[in-house]
C-alpha atoms as a PDB file:
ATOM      1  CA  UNK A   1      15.233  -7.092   8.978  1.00  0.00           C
ATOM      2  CA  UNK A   2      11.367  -6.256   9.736  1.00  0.00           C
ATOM      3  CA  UNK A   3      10.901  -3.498  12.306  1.00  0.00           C
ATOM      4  CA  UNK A   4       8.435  -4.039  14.196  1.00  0.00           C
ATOM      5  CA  UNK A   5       6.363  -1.154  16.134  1.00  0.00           C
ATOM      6  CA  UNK A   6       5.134  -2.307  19.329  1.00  0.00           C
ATOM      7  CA  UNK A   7       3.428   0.764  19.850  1.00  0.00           C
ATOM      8  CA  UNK A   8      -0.221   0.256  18.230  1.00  0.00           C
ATOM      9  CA  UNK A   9      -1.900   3.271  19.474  1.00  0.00           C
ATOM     10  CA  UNK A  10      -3.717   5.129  17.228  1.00  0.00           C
ATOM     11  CA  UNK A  11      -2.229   7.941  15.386  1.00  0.00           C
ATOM     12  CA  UNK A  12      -3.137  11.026  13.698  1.00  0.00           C
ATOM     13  CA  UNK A  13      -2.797  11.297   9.835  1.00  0.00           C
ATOM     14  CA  UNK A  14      -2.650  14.854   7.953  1.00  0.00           C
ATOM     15  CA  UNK A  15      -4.108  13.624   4.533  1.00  0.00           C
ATOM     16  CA  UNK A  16      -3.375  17.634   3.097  1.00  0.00           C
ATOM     17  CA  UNK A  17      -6.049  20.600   2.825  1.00  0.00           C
ATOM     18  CA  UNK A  18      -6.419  21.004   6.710  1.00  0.00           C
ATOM     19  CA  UNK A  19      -8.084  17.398   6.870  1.00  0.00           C
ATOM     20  CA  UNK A  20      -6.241  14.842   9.781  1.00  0.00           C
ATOM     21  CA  UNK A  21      -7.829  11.647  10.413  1.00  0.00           C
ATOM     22  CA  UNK A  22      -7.164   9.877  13.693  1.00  0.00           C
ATOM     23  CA  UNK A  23      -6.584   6.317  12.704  1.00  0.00           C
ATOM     24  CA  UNK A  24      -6.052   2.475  14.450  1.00  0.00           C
ATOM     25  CA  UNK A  25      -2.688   0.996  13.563  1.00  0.00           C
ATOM     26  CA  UNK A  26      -3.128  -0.890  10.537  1.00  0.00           C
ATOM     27  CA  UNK A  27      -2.889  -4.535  11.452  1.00  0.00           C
ATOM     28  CA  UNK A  28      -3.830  -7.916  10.192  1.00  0.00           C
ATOM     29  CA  UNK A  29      -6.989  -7.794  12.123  1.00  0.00           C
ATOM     30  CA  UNK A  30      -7.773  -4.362  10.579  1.00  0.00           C
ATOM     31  CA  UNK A  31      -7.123  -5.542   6.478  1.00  0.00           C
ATOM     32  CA  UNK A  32      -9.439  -8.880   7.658  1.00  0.00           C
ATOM     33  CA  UNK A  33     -12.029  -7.044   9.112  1.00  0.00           C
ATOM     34  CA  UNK A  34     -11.542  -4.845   5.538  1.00  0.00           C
ATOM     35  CA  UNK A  35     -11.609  -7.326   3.234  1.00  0.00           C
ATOM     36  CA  UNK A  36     -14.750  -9.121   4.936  1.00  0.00           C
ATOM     37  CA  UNK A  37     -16.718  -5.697   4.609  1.00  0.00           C
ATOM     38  CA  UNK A  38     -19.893  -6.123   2.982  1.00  0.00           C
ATOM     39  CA  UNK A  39     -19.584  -3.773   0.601  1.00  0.00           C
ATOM     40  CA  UNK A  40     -16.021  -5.443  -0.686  1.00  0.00           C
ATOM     41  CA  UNK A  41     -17.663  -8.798  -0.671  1.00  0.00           C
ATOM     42  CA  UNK A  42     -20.680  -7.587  -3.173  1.00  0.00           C
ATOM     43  CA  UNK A  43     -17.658  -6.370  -5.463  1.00  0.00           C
ATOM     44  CA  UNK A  44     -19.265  -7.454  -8.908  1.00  0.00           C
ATOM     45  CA  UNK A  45     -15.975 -10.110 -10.591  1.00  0.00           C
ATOM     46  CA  UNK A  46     -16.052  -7.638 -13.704  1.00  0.00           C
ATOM     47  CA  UNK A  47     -15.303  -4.490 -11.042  1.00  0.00           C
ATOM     48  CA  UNK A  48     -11.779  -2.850 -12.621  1.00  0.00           C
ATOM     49  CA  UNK A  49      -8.645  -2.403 -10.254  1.00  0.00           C
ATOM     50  CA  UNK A  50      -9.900   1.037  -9.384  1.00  0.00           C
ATOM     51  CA  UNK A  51     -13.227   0.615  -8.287  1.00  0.00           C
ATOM     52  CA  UNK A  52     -12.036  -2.429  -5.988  1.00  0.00           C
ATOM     53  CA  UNK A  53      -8.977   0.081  -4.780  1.00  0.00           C
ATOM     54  CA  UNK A  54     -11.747   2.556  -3.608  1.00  0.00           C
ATOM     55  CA  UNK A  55     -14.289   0.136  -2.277  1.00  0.00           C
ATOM     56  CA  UNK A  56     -11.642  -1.472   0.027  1.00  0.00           C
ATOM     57  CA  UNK A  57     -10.116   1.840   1.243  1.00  0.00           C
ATOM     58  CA  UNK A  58     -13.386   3.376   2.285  1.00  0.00           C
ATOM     59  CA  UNK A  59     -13.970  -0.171   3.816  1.00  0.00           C
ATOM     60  CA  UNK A  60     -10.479   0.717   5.419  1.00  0.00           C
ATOM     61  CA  UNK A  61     -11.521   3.918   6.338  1.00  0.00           C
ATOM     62  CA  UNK A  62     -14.376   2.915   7.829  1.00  0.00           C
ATOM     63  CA  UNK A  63     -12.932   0.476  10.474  1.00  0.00           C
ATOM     64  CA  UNK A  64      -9.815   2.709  11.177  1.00  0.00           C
ATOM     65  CA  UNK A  65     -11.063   6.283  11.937  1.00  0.00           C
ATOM     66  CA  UNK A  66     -11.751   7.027  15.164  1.00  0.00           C
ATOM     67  CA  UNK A  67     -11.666  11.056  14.596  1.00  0.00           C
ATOM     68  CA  UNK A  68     -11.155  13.513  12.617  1.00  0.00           C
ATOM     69  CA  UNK A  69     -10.335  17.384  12.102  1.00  0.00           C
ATOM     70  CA  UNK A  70     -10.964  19.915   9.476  1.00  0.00           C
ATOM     71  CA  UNK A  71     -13.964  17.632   7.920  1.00  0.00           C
ATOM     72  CA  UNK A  72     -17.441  19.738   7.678  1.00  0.00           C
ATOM     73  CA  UNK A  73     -20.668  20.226   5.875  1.00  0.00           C
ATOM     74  CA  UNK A  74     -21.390  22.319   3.115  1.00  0.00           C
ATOM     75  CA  UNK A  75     -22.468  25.378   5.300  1.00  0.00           C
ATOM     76  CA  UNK A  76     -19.199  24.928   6.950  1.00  0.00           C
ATOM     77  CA  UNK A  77     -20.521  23.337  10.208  1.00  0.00           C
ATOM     78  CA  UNK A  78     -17.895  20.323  11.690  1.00  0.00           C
ATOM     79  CA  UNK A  79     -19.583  17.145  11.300  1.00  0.00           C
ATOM     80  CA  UNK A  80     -18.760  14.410  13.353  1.00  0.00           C
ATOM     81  CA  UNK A  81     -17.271  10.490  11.955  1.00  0.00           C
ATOM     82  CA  UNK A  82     -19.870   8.715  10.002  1.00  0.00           C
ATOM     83  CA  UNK A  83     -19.698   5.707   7.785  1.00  0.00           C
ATOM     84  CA  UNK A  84     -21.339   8.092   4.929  1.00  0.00           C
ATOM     85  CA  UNK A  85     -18.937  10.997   5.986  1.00  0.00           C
ATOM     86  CA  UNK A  86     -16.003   8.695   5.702  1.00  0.00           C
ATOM     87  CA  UNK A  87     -17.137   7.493   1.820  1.00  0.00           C
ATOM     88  CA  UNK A  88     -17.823  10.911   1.280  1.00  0.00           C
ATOM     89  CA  UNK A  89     -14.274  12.078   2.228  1.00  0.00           C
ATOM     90  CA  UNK A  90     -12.919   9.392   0.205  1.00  0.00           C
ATOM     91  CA  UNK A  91     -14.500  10.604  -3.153  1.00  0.00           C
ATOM     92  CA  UNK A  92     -12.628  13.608  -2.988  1.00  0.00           C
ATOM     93  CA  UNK A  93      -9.561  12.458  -5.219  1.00  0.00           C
ATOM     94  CA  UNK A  94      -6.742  14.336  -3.019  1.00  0.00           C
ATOM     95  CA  UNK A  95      -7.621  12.836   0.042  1.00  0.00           C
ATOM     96  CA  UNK A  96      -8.480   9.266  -1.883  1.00  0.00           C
ATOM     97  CA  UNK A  97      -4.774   9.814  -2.821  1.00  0.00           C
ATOM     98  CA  UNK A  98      -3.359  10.528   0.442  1.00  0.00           C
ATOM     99  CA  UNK A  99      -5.037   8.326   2.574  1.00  0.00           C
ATOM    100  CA  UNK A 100      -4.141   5.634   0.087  1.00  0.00           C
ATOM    101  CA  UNK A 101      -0.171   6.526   0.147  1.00  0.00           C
ATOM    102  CA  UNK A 102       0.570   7.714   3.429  1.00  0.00           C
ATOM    103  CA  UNK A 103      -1.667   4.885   5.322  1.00  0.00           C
ATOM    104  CA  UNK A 104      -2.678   1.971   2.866  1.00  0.00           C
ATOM    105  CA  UNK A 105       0.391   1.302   1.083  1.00  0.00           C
ATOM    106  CA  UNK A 106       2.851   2.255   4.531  1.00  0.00           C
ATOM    107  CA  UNK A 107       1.264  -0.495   6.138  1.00  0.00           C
ATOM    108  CA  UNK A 108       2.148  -2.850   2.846  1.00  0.00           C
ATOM    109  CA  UNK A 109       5.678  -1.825   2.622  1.00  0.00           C
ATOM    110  CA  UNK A 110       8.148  -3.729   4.548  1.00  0.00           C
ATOM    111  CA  UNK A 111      11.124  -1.668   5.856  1.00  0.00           C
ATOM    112  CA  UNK A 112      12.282  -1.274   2.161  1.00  0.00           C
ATOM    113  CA  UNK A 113      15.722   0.276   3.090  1.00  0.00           C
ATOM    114  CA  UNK A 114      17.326  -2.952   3.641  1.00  0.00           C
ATOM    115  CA  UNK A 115      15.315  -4.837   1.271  1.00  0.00           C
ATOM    116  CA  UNK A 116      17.772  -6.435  -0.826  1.00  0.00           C
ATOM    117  CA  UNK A 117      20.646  -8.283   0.422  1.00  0.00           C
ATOM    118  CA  UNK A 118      24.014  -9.742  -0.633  1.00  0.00           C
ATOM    119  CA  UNK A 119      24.968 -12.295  -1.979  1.00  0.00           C
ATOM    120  CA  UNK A 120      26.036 -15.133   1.019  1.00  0.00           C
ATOM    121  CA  UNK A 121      29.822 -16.623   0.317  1.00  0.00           C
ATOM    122  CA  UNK A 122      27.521 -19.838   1.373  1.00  0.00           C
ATOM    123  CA  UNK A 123      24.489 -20.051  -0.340  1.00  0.00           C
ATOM    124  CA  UNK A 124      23.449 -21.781  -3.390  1.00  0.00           C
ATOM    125  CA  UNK A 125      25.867 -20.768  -5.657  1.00  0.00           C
ATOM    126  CA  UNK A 126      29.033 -20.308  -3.731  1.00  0.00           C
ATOM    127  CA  UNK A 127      31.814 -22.825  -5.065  1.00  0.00           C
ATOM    128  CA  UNK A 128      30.410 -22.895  -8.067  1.00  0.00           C
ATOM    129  CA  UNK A 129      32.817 -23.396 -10.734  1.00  0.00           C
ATOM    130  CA  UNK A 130      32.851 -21.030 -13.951  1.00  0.00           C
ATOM    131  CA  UNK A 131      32.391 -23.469 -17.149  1.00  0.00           C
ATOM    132  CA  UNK A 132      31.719 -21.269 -19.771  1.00  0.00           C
ATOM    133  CA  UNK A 133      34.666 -20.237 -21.602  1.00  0.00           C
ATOM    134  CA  UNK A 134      34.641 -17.690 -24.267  1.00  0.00           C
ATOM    135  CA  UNK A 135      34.323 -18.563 -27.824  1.00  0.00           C
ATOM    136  CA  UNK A 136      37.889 -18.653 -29.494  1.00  0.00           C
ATOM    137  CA  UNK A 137      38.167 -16.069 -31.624  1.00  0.00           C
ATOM    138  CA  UNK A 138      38.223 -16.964 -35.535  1.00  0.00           C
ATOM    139  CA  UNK A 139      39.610 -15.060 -38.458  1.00  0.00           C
ATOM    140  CA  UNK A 140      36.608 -13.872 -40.583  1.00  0.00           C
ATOM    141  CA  UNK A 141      36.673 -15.742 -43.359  1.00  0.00           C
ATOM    142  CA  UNK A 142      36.098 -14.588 -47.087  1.00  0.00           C
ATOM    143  CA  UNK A 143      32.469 -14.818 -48.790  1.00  0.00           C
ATOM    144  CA  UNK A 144      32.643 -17.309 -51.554  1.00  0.00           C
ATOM    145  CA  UNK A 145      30.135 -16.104 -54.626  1.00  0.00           C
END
């Protein structure tokens, strides 16, 4: 079964080392608009796993955060949401990393707890009769030289 939050305000994120993000649900509309980013559709064809992975998050990124706290400059002063802040953010491995696990991939996994379900007394194979019968056992027979 797919549980389905009606609620798709936006929430606040704690990516780790003081940093929150205030993100939009991640919908359909919100991977499209991703996906369609310019800077995912000049990904070169030879561009590895990982450098696609952290063009499409900051693409992500960009389109989801309305807010954020503990984000600042290198003097220490808050600075406030920018697309260049946002990539910047992003470059910083820990946060790449928990922006990736705790809002990419939680909006790609279904409900996983009741992933996997029984078998159905009525489904494909139900009725089917066993055919296979074991091999009858032989006595092992003497090498002849």
């Amino acid at each position: 079964m797919i549980r389905l939050d009606l609620n798709n305000e936006p929430a606040w994120l704690d990516l780790g080392h003081g940093v929150r993000l205030h993100l939009q649900p991640l919908t359909t509309a919100m991977m499209v608009a991703s996906r369609n980013d310019p800077s995912v559709a000049a990904l070169n064809e030879s561009a590895t796993d990982e450098e696609s992975a952290l063009v499409f998050a900051k693409a992500l990124a960009r389109n989801a955060t309305l807010d954020w706290d503990g984000v600042g400059d290198a003097g220490g002063n808050v600075i406030p949401v920018s697309d260049e802040a946002i990539d910047a953010l992003l470059d910083v491995w820990p946060l790449f990393e928990a922006f990736q696990i705790k809002y990419v991939a939680k909006g790609l996994v279904l409900d996983q707890e009741k992933n996997v379900s029984a078998l159905l007394p009525n489904g494909s194979s139900a009725g089917a009769e066993i055919i296979a019968q074991p091999a009858p056992a032989t006595a092992p027979t003497a090498r002849k030289s």
